[in-house]
C-alpha atoms as a PDB file:
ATOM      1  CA  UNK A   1       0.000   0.000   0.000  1.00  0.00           C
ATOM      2  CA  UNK A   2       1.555   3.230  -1.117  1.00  0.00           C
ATOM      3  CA  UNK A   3       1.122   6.212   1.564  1.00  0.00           C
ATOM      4  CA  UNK A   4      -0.963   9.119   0.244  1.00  0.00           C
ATOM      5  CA  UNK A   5       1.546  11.700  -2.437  1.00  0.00           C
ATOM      6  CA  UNK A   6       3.753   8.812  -3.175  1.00  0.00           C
ATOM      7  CA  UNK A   7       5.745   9.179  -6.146  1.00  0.00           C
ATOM      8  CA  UNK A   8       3.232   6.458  -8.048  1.00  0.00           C
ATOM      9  CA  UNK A   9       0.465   8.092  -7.798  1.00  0.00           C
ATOM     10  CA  UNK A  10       1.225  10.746 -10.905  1.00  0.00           C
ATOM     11  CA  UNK A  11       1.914   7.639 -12.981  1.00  0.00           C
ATOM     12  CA  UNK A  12      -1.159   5.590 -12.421  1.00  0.00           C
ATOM     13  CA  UNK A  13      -3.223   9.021 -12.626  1.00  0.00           C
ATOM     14  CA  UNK A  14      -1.567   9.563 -16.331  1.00  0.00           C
ATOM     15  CA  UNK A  15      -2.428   6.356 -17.589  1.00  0.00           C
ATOM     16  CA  UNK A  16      -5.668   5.875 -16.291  1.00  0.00           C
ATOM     17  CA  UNK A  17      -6.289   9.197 -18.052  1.00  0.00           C
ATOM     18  CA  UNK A  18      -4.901   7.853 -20.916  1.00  0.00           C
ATOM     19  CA  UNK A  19      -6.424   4.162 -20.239  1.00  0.00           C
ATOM     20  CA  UNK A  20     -10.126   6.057 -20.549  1.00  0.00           C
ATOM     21  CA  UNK A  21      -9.742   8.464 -23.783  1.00  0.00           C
ATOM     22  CA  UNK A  22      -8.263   5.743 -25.526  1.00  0.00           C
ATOM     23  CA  UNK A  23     -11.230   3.799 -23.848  1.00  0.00           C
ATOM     24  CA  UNK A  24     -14.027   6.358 -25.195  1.00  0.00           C
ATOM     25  CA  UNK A  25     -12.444   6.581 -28.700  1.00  0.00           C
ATOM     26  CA  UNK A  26     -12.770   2.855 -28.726  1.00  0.00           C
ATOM     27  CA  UNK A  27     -16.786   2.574 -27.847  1.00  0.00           C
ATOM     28  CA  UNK A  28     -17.474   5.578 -29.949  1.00  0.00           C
ATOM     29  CA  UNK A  29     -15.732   3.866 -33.220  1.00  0.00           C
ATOM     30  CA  UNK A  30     -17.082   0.596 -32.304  1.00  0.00           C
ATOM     31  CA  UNK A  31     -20.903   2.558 -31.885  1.00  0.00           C
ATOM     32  CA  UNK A  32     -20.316   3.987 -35.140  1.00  0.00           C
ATOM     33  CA  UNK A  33     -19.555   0.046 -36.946  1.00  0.00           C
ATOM     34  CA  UNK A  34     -22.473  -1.346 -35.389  1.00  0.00           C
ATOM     35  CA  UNK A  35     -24.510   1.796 -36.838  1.00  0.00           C
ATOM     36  CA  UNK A  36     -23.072   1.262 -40.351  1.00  0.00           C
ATOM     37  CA  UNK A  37     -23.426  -2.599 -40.039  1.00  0.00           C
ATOM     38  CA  UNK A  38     -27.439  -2.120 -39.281  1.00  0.00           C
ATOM     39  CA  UNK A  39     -27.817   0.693 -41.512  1.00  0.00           C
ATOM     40  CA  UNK A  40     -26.389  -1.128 -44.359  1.00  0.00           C
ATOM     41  CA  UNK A  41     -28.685  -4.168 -43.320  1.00  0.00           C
ATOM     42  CA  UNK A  42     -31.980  -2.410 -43.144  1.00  0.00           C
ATOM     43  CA  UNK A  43     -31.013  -0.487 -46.026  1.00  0.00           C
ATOM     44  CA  UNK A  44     -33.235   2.517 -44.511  1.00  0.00           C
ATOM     45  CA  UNK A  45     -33.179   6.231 -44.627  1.00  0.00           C
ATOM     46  CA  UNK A  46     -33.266   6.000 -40.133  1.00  0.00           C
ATOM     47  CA  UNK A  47     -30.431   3.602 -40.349  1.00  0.00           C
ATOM     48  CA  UNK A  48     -27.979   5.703 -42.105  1.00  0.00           C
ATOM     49  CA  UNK A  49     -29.280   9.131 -40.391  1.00  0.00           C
ATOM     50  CA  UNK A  50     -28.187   7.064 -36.707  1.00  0.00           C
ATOM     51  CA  UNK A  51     -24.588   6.759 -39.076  1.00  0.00           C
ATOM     52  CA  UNK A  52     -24.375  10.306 -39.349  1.00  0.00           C
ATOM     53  CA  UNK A  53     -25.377  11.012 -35.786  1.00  0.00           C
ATOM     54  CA  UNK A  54     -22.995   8.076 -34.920  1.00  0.00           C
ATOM     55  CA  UNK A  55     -19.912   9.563 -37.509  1.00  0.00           C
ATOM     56  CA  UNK A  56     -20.756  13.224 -35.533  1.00  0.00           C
ATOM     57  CA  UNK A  57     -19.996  12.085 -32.790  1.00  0.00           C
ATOM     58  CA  UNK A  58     -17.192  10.028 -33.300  1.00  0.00           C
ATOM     59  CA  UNK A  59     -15.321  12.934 -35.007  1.00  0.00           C
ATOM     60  CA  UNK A  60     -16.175  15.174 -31.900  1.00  0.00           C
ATOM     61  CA  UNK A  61     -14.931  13.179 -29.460  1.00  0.00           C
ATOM     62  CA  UNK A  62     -11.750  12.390 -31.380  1.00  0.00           C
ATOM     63  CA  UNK A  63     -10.930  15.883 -32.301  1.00  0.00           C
ATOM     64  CA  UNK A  64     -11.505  16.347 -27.814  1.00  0.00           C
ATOM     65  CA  UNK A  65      -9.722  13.372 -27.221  1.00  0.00           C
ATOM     66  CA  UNK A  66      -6.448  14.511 -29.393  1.00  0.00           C
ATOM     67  CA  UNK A  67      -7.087  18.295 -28.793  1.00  0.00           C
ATOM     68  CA  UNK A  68      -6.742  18.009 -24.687  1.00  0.00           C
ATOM     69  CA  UNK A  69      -3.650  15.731 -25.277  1.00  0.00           C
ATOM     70  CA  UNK A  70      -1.974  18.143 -27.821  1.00  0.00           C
ATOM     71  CA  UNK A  71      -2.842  21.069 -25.006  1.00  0.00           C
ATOM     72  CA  UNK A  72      -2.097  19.087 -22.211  1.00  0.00           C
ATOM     73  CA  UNK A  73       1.170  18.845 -23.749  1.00  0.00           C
ATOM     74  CA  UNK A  74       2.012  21.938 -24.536  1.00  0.00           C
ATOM     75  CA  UNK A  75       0.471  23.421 -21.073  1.00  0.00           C
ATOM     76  CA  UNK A  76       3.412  20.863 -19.427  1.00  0.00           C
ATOM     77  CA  UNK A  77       6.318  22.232 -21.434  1.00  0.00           C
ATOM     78  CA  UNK A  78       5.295  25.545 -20.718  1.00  0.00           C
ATOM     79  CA  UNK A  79       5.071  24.788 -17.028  1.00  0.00           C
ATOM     80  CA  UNK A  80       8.306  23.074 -16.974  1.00  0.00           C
ATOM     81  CA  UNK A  81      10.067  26.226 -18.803  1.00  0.00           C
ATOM     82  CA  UNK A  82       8.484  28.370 -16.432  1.00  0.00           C
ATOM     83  CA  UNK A  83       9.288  26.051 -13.405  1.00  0.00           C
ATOM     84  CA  UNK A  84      13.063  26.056 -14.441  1.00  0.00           C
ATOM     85  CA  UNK A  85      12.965  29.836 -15.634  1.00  0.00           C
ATOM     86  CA  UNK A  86      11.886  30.235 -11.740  1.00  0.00           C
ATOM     87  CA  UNK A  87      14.567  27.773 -10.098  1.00  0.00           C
ATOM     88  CA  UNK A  88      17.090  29.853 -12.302  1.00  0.00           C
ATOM     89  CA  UNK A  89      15.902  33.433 -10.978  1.00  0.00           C
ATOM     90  CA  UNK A  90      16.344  34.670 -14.394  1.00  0.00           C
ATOM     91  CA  UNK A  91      11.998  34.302 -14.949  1.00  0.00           C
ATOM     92  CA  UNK A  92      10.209  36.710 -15.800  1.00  0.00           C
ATOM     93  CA  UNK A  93       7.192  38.510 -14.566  1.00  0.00           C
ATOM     94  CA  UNK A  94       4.713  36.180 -15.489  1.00  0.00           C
ATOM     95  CA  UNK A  95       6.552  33.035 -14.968  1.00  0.00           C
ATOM     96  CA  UNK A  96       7.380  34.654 -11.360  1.00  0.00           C
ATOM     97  CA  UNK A  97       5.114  37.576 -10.101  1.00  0.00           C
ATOM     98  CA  UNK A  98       6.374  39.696  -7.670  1.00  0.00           C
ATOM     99  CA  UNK A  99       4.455  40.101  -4.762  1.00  0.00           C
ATOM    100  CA  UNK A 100       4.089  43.070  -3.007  1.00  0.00           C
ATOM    101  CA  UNK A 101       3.248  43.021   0.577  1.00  0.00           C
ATOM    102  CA  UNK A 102       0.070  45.701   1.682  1.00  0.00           C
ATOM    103  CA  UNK A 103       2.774  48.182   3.153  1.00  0.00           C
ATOM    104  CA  UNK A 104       4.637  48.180   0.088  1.00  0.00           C
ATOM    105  CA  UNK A 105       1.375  48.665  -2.369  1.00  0.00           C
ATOM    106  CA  UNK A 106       0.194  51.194  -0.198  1.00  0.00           C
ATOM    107  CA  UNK A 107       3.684  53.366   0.248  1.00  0.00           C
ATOM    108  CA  UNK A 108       3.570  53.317  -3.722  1.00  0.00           C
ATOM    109  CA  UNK A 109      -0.370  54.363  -3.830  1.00  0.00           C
ATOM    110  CA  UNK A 110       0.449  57.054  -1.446  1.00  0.00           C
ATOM    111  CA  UNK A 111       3.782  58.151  -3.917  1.00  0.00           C
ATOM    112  CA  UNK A 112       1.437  57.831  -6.869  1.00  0.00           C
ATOM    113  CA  UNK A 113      -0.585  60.580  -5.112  1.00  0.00           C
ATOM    114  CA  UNK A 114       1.846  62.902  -4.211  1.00  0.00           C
ATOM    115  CA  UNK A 115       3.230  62.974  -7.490  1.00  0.00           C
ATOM    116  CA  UNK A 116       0.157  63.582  -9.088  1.00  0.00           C
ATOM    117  CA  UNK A 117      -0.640  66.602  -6.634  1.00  0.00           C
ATOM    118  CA  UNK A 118       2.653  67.680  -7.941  1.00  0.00           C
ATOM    119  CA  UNK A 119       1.654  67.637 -11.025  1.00  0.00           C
ATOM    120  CA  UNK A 120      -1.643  69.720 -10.452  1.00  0.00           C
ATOM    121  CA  UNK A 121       0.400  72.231  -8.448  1.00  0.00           C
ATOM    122  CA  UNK A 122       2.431  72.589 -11.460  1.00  0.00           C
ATOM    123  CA  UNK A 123      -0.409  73.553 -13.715  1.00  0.00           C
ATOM    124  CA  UNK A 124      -1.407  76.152 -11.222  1.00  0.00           C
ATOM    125  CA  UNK A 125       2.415  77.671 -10.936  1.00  0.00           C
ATOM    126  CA  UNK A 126       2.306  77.550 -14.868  1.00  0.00           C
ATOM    127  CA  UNK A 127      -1.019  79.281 -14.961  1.00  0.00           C
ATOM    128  CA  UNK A 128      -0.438  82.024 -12.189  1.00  0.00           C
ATOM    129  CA  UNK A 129       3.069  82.816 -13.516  1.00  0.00           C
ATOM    130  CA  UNK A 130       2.311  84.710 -16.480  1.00  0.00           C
ATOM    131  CA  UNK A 131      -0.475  87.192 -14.619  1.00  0.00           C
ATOM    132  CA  UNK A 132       0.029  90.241 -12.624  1.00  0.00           C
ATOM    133  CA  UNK A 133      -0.938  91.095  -9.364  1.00  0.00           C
ATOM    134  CA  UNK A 134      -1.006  90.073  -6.026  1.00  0.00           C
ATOM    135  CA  UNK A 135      -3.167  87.248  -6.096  1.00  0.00           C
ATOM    136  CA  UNK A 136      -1.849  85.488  -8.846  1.00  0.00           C
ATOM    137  CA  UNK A 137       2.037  86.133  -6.831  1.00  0.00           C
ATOM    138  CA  UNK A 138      -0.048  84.094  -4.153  1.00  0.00           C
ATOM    139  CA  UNK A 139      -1.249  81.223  -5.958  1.00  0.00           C
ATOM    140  CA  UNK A 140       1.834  80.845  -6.948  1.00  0.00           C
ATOM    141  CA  UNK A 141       3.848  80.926  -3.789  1.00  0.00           C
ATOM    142  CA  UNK A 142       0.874  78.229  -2.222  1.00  0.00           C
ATOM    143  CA  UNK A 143       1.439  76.086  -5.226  1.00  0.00           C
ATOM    144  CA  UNK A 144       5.180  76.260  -4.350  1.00  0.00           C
ATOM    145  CA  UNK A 145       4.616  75.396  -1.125  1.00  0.00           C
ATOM    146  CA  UNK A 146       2.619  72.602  -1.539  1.00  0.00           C
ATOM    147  CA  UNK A 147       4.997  71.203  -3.932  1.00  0.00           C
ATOM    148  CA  UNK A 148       7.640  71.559  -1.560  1.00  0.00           C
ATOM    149  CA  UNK A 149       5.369  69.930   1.441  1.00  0.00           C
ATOM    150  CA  UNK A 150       4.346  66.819  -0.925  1.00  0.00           C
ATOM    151  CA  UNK A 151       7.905  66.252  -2.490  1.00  0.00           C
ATOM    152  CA  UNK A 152       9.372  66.588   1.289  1.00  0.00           C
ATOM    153  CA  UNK A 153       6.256  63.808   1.998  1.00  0.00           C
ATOM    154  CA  UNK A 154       7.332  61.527  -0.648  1.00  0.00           C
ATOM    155  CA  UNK A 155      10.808  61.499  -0.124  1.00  0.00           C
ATOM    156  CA  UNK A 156      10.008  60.889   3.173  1.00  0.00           C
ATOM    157  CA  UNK A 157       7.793  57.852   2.370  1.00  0.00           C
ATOM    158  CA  UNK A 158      10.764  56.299  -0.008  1.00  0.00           C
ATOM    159  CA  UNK A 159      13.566  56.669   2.595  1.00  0.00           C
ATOM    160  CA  UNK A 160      12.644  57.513   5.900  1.00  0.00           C
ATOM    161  CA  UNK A 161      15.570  59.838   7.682  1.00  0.00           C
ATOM    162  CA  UNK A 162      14.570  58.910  11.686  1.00  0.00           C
ATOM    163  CA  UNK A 163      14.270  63.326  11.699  1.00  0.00           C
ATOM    164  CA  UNK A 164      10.474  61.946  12.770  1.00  0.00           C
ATOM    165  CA  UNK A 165       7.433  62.995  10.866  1.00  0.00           C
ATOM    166  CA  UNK A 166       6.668  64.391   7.623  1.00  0.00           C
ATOM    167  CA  UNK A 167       6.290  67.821   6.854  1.00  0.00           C
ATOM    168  CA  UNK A 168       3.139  69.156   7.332  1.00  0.00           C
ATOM    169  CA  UNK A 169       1.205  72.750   6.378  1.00  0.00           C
ATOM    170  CA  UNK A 170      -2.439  73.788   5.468  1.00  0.00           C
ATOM    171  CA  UNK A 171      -3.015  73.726   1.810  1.00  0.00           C
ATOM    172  CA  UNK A 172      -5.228  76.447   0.836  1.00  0.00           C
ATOM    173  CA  UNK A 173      -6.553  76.128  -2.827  1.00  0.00           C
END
């Protein structure tokens, strides 16, 4: 008696797989004689429609049958190429996604957003420059501080200093 994940196992499981497709070609081809054998008998128009049926389904199951173990096949190469591109270290991302932990996906959501405030205040400072005037010189010195706040944030996120927390100010819009 073999214990339970024995190295047998795989084996027996392949050829009873292979045991029972070459198992259902066999009763399908062997359905389709006896049609043709009773059809040719009767000599009758529901003798050789049953054929038909019979030759249908025969061709189905054979183009399944062969299909699946062409597939099959090729879904195991590719597995073992991937497998070994993995051992290796040298696989790529889909043969070896990298997984982020939440801290990590969450530092780079929090990057993404700073960056894209960045941005915005960017469009304002480009905007504001080109007027006159006292409230357009404001705009543009709050834009420039809020730049400076979020970069000092985000470089703060990406490598901490131990100088304690990140800056903080009131951004007015």
């Amino acid at each position: 008696m073999n214990p339970l994940g024995s190295s047998s196992a795989p084996a027996q499981g392949k050829k009873i797989t292979i045991n029972a497709s070459t198992l259902s070609l066999a009763v399908m081809v062997t359905i389709f004689l006896v049609a043709v054998v009773f059809a040719a008998n009767q000599n009758d128009v529901v003798g050789w429609f049953v054929v038909v049926i019979s030759l249908g389904w025969l061709l189905l199951s054979a183009f399944l049958v062969f299909g699946l173990k062409r597939g099959a096949a090729k879904m195991t190469t590719q597995l073992k190429a991937a497998t070994a591109a993995a051992a290796r270290g040298q696989g790529n991302a889909v043969a070896s996604p990298v997984v982020l932990d939440e801290a990590t996906r969450n530092r780079d959501l929090k990057l993404d957003h700073s960056f894209k405030i960045i941005q915005v205040q960017v469009g304002v400072v480009n905007e504001y420059r080109v007027q006159k005037g006292t409230d357009a010189s404001g705009m543009v010195g709050r834009a420039l501080e809020t730049i400076e706040i979020t970069a000092s944030n985000a470089r703060e996120m990406m490598k901490p200093s131990g100088r304690g927390e990140p800056l903080t100010g009131e951004v007015i819009d």
